[in-house]
Protein backbone atom coordinates (compact mmCIF):
# COMPACT_ATOMS: atom_id res chain seq x y z
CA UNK A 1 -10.24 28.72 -27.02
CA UNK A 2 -10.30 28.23 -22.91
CA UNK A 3 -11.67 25.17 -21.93
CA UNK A 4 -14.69 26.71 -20.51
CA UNK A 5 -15.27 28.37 -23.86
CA UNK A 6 -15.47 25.12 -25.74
CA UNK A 7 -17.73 23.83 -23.51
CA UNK A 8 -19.76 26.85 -24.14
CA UNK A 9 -19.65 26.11 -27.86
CA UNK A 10 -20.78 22.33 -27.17
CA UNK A 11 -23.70 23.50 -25.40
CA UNK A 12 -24.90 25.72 -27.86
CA UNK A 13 -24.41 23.03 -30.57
CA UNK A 14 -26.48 20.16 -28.31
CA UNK A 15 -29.61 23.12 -27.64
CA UNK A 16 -29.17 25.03 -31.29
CA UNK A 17 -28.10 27.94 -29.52
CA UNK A 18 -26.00 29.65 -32.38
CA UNK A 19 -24.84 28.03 -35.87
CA UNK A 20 -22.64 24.81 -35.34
CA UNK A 21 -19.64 25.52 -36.85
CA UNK A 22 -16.45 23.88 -36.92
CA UNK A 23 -13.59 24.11 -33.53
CA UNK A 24 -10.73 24.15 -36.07
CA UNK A 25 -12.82 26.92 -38.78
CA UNK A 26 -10.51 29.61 -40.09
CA UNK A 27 -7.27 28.53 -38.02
CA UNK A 28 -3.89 28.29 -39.89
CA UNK A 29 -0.44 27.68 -39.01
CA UNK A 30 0.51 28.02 -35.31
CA UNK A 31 -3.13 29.19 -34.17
CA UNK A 32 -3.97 25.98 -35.97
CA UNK A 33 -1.18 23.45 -33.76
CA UNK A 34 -2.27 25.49 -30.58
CA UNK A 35 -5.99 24.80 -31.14
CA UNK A 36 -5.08 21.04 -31.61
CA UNK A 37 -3.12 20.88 -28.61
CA UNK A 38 -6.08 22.59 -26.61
CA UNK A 39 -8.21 19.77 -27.47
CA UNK A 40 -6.05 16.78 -26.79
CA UNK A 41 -6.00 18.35 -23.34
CA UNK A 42 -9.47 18.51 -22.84
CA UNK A 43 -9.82 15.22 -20.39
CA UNK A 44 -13.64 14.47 -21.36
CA UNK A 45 -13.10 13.88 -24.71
CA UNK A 46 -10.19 10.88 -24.19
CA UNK A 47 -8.41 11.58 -27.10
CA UNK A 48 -5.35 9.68 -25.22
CA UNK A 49 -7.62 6.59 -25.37
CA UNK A 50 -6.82 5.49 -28.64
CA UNK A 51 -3.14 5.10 -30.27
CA UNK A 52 -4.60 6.08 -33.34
CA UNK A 53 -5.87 9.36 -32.07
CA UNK A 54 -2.37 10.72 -31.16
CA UNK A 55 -0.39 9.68 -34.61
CA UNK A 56 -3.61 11.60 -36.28
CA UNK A 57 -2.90 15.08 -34.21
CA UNK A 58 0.99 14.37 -34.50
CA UNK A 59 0.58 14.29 -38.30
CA UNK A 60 -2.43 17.43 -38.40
CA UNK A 61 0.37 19.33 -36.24
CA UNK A 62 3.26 18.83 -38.55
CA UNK A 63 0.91 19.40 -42.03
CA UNK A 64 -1.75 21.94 -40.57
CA UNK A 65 -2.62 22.75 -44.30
CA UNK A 66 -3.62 19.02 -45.11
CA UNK A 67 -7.51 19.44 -45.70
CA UNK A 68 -7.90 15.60 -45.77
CA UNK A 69 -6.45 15.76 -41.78
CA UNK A 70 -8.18 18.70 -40.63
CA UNK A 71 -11.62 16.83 -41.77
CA UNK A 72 -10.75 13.66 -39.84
CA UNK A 73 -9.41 15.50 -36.84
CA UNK A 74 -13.35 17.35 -37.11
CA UNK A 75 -14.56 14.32 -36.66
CA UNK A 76 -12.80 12.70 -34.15
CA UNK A 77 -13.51 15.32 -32.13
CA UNK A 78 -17.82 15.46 -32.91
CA UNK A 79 -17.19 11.46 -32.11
CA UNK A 80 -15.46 11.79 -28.79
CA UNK A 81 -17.81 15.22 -28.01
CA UNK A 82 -20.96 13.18 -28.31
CA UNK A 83 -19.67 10.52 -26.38
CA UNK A 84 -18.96 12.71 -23.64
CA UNK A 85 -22.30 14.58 -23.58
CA UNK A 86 -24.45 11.36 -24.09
CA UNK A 87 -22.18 9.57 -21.43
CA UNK A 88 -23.63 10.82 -18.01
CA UNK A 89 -21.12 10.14 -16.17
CA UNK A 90 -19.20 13.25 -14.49
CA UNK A 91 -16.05 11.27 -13.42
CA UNK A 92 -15.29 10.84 -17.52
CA UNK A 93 -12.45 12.92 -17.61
CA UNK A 94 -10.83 11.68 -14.45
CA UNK A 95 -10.10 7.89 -15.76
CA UNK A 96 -6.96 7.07 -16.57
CA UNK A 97 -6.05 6.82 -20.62
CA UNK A 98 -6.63 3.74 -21.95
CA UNK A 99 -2.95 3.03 -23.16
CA UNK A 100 -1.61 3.37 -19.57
CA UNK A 101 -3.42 0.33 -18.71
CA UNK A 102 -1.58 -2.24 -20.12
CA UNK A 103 0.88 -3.50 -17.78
CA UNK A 104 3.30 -6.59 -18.25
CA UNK A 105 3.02 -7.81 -14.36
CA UNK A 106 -0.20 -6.61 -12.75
CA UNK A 107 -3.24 -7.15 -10.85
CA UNK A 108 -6.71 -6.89 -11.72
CA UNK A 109 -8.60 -4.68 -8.92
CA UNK A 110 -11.69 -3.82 -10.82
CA UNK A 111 -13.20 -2.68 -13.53
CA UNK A 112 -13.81 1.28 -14.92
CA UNK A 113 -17.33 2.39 -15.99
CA UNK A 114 -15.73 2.47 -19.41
CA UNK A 115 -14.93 -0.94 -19.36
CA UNK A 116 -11.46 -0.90 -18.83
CA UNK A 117 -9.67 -2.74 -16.29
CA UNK A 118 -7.79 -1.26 -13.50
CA UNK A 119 -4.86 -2.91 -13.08
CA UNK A 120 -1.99 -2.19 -10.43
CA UNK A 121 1.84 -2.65 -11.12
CA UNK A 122 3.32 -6.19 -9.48
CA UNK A 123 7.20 -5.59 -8.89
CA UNK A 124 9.96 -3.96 -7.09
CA UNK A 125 8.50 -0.42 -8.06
CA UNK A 126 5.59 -1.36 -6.46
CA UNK A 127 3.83 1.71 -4.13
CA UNK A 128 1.96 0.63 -0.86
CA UNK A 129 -1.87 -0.02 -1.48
CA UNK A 130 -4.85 0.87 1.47
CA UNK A 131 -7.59 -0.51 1.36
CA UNK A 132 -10.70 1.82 3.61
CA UNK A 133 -13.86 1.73 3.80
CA UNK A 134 -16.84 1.31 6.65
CA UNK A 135 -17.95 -1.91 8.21
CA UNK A 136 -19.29 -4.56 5.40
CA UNK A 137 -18.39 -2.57 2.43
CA UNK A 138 -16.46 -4.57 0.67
CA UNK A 139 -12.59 -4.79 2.06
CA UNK A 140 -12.32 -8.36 2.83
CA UNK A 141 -13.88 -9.15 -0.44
CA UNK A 142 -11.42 -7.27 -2.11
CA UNK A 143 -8.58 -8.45 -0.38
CA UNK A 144 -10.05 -12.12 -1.40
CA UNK A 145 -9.73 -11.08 -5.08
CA UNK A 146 -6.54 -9.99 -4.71
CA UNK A 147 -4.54 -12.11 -2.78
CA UNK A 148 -5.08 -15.56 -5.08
CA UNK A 149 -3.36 -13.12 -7.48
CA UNK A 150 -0.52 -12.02 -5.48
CA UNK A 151 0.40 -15.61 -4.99
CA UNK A 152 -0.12 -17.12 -8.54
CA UNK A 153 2.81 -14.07 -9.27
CA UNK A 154 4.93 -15.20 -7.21
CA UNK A 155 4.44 -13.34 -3.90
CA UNK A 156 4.87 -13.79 -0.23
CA UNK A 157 1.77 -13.16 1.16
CA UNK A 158 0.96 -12.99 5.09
CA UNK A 159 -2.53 -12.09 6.45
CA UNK A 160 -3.28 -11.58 10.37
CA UNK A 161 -6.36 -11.15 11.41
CA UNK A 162 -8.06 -10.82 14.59
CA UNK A 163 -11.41 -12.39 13.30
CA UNK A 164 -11.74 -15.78 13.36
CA UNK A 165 -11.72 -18.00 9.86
CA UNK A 166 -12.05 -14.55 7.79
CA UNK A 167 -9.63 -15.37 5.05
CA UNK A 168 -9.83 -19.20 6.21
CA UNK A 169 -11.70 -19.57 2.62
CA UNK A 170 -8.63 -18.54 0.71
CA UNK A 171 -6.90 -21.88 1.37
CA UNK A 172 -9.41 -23.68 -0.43
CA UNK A 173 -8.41 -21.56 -4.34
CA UNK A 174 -7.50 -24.65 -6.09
CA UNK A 175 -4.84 -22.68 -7.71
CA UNK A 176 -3.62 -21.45 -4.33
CA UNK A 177 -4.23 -24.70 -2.43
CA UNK A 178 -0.61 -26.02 -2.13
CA UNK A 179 1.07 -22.76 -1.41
CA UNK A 180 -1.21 -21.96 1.32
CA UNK A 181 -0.93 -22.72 5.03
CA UNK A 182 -2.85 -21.42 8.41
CA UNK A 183 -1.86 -21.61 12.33
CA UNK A 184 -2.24 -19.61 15.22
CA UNK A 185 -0.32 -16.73 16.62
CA UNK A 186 1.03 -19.11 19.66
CA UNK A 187 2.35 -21.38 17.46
CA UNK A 188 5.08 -18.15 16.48
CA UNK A 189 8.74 -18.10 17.67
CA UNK A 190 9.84 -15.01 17.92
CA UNK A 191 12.59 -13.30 19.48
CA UNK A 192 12.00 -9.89 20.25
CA UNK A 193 15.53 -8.19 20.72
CA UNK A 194 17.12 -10.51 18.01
CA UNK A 195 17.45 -7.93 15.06
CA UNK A 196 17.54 -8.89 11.73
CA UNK A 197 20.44 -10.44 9.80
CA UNK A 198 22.58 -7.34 8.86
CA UNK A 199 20.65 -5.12 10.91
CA UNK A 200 22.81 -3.53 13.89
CA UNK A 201 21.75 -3.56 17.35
CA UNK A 202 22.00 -0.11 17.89
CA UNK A 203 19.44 0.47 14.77
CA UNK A 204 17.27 -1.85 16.40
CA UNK A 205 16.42 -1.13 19.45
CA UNK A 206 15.79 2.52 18.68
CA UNK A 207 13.37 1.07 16.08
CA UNK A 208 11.88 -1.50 18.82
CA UNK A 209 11.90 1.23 21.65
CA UNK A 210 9.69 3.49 19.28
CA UNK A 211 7.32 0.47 18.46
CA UNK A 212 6.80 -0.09 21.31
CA UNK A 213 6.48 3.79 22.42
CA UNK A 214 3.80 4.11 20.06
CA UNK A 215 1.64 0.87 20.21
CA UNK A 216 1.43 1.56 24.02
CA UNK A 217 1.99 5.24 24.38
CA UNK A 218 5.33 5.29 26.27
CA UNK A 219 7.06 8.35 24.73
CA UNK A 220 7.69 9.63 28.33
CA UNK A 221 9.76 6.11 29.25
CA UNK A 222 11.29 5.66 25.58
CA UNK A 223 14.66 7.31 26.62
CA UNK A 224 14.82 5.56 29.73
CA UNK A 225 13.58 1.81 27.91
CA UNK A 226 16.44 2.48 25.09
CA UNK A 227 18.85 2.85 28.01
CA UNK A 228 18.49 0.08 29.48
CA UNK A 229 18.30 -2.21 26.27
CA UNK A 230 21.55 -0.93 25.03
CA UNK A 231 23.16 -1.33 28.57
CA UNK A 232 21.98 -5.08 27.96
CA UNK A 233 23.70 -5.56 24.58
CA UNK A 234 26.48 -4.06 25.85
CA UNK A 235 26.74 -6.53 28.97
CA UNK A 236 25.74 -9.59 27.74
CA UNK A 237 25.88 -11.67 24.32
CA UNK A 238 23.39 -11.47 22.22
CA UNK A 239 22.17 -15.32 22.56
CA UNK A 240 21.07 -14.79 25.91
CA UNK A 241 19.06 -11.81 25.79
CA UNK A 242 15.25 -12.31 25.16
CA UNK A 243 12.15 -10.36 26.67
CA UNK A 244 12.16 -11.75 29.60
CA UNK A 245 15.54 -11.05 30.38
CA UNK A 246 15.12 -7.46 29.34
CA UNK A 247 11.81 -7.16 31.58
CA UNK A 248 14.19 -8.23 34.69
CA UNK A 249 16.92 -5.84 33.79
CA UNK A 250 14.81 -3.15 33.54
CA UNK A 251 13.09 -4.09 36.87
CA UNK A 252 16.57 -3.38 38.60
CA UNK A 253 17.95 -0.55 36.31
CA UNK A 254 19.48 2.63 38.08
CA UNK A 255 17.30 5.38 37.46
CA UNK A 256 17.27 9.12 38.92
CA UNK A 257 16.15 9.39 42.83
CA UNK A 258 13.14 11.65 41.49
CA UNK A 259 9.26 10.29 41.82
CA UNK A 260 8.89 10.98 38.02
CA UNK A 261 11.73 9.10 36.74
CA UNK A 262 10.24 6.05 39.12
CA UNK A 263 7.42 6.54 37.57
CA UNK A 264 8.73 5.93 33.94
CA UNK A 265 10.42 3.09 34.79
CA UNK A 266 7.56 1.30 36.20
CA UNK A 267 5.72 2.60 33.25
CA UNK A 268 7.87 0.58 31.01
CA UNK A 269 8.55 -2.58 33.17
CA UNK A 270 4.61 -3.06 33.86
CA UNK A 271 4.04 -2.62 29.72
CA UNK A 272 7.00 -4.88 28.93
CA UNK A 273 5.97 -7.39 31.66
CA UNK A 274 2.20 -7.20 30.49
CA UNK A 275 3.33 -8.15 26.64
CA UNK A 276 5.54 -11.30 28.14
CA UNK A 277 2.63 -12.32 30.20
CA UNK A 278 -0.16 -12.23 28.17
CA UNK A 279 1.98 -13.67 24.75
CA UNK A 280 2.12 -16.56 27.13
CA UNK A 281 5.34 -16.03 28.85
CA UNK A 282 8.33 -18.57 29.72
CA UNK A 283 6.47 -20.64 27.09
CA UNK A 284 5.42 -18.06 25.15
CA UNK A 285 6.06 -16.84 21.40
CA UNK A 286 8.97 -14.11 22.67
CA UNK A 287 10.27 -16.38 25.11
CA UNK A 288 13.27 -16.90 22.38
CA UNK A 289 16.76 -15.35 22.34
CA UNK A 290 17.43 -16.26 18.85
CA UNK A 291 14.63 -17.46 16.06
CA UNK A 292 14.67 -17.25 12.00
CA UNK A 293 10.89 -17.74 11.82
CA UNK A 294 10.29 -14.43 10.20
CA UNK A 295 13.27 -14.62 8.30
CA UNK A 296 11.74 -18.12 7.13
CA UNK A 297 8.14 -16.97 6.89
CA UNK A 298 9.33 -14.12 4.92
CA UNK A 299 10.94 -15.99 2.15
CA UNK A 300 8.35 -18.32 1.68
CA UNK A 301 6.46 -17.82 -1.47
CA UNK A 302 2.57 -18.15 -1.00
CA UNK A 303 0.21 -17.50 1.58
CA UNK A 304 0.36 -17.55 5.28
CA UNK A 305 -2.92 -16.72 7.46
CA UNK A 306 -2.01 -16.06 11.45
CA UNK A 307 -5.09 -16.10 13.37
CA UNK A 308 -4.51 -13.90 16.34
CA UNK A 309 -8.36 -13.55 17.96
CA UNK A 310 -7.57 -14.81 21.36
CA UNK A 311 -4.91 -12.06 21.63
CA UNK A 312 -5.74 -8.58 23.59
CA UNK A 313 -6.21 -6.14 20.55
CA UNK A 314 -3.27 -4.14 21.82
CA UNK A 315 -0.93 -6.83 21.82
CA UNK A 316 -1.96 -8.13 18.21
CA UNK A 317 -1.71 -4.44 17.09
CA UNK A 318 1.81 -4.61 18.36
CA UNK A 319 2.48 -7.62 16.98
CA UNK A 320 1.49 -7.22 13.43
CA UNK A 321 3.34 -3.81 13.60
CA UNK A 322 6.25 -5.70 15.20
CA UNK A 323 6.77 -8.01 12.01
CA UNK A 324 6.28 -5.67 9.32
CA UNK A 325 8.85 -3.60 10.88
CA UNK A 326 11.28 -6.42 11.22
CA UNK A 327 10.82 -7.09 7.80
CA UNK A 328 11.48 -3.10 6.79
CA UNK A 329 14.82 -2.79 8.84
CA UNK A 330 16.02 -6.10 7.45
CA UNK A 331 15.67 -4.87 3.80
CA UNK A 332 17.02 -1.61 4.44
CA UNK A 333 20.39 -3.06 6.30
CA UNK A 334 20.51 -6.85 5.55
CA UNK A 335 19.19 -6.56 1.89
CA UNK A 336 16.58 -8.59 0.29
């Protein structure tokens, strides 16, 4: 019987359309095990739900002639059925079983109509999460339920924001409290063309280049921007190179006689110049040639909260983008 068909059948049992008769009348042997199987697929009746419920259609599969099985397989089935009719709710079948809830390491995001919690895995296996929704619906609230969590497991956690005091409340969790801490995005030292420990500098400043490329839409100068960084490594030592250094280079860099090739370059210098300015320049936050603030921030268990709402939105977009992707191209060359 189709799926369809035994929904047919439960209709005309719930308006007296037709005799009610048994799902599982006059079925033996394989017709029987296929008829079973049929049902345990049927996702509105959450058969999976209950442990019990699979050792009983394991055991009607491999004795199909037990009466005594058949009659409580019958009424498992009537149980779940009416549950699913009298339920109202249309999502039913689309919750996750039951048994695939229970996780070792996890953390509690809500709750299912059923009752059930919804729990997401906590661990190296561990899948990105987004979190959308419109204006005052519920994201930041979330993300306050969440992150005391993260921490009590263990976590590094690190929030920027552009509002001011948003997750401010967070470091007042008295189970949080001690592992929590708060500045400003000023109070960063950074050094933008340090790479990562392990990470080589040809790696990194194709990664920078394209950050930067797509935060402030410079495909056109990208070739022209990783040219001249990698002319820099290849000058001078590392130690000495920082973004202002890089802005200067690139503000003498041999380019092609052409308007349009001008016209890149100054396209990159201005962006490049604008970002050293406005991050607060020779005393700035990427004033630095060398720094191990991220690679200190970033092994810090708990929470860290960087304010960042007296920086231009394009520059804190940057930013944020900036240290995430540190952190990516130091685990995939430097390791963990």
């Amino acid at each position: 019987m189709s799926r369809r068909g035994y929904r047919r059948n439960i209709y005309r049992m719930m308006t007296g359309d037709g005799r009610r008769r048994s799902l599982l009348e006059g079925l033996q042997g394989q017709e029987y095990v296929l008829r079973l199987f049929e049902l345990f697929q049927i996702p509105e009746l959450r058969l999976a739900d209950d442990p019990g419920n699979i050792a009983l259609f394991q055991q009607a599969a491999m004795n199909p002639e037990d009466p005594y099985l058949r009659e409580l397989v019958v009424q498992v089935v009537e149980t779940q059925t009416a549950k699913w009719v009298t339920s109202g709710d249309v999502f039913l079948g689309h919750y996750p079983p039951k048994s695939s809830l229970t996780l070792p390491r996890g953390i509690l995001v809500g709750v299912m109509p059923t009752g059930d919690p919804i729990v997401l895995p906590f661990g190296a296996n561990a899948g990105h999460l987004g979190i959308h929704g419109p204006t005052r619906k519920g994201k930041t609230s979330l993300l306050r339920f969440i992150v005391p969590q993260l921490v009590r497991l263990g976590a590094c956690v690190v929030l920027m924001t552009h509002k001011p005091r948003e997750f401010a409340s967070l470091m007042g969790v008295p189970t949080i409290r001690d592992l929590s801490e708060l500045f400003y995005w000023y109070e960063m030292i950074l050094a933008l063309t340090d790479p990562a420990r392990g990470v080589p500098k040809d790696k990194w400043a194709v990664d920078l280049v394209d950050l930067l490329a797509r935060n402030y839409s410079l495909f056109a100068s990208r070739r022209l921007l990783l040219g001249s960084l990698n002319n820099l490594y290849d000058k001078s030592p590392l130690e000495s190179i920082n973004l202002e250094r890089w802005c200067n280079y690139l503000r003498g860099f041999e380019t092609g006689r052409g308007l349009r090739e001008q016209g890149y370059k100054e396209s990159g210098w201005w962006t490049l110049q604008t970002l050293f300015i406005a991050t607060g320049g020779k005393e700035g936050i990427f004033a630095y040639s060398r720094s191990n603030f991220l690679e200190r921030l970033f092994s810090r268990p708990g929470l860290t909260v960087i304010e960042g709402q007296s920086l231009p939105p394009e520059h804190f977009s940057f930013l944020s983008t900036y240290m995430v992707r540190w952190l990516y191209m130091k685990r995939l060359y430097g390791g963990q």
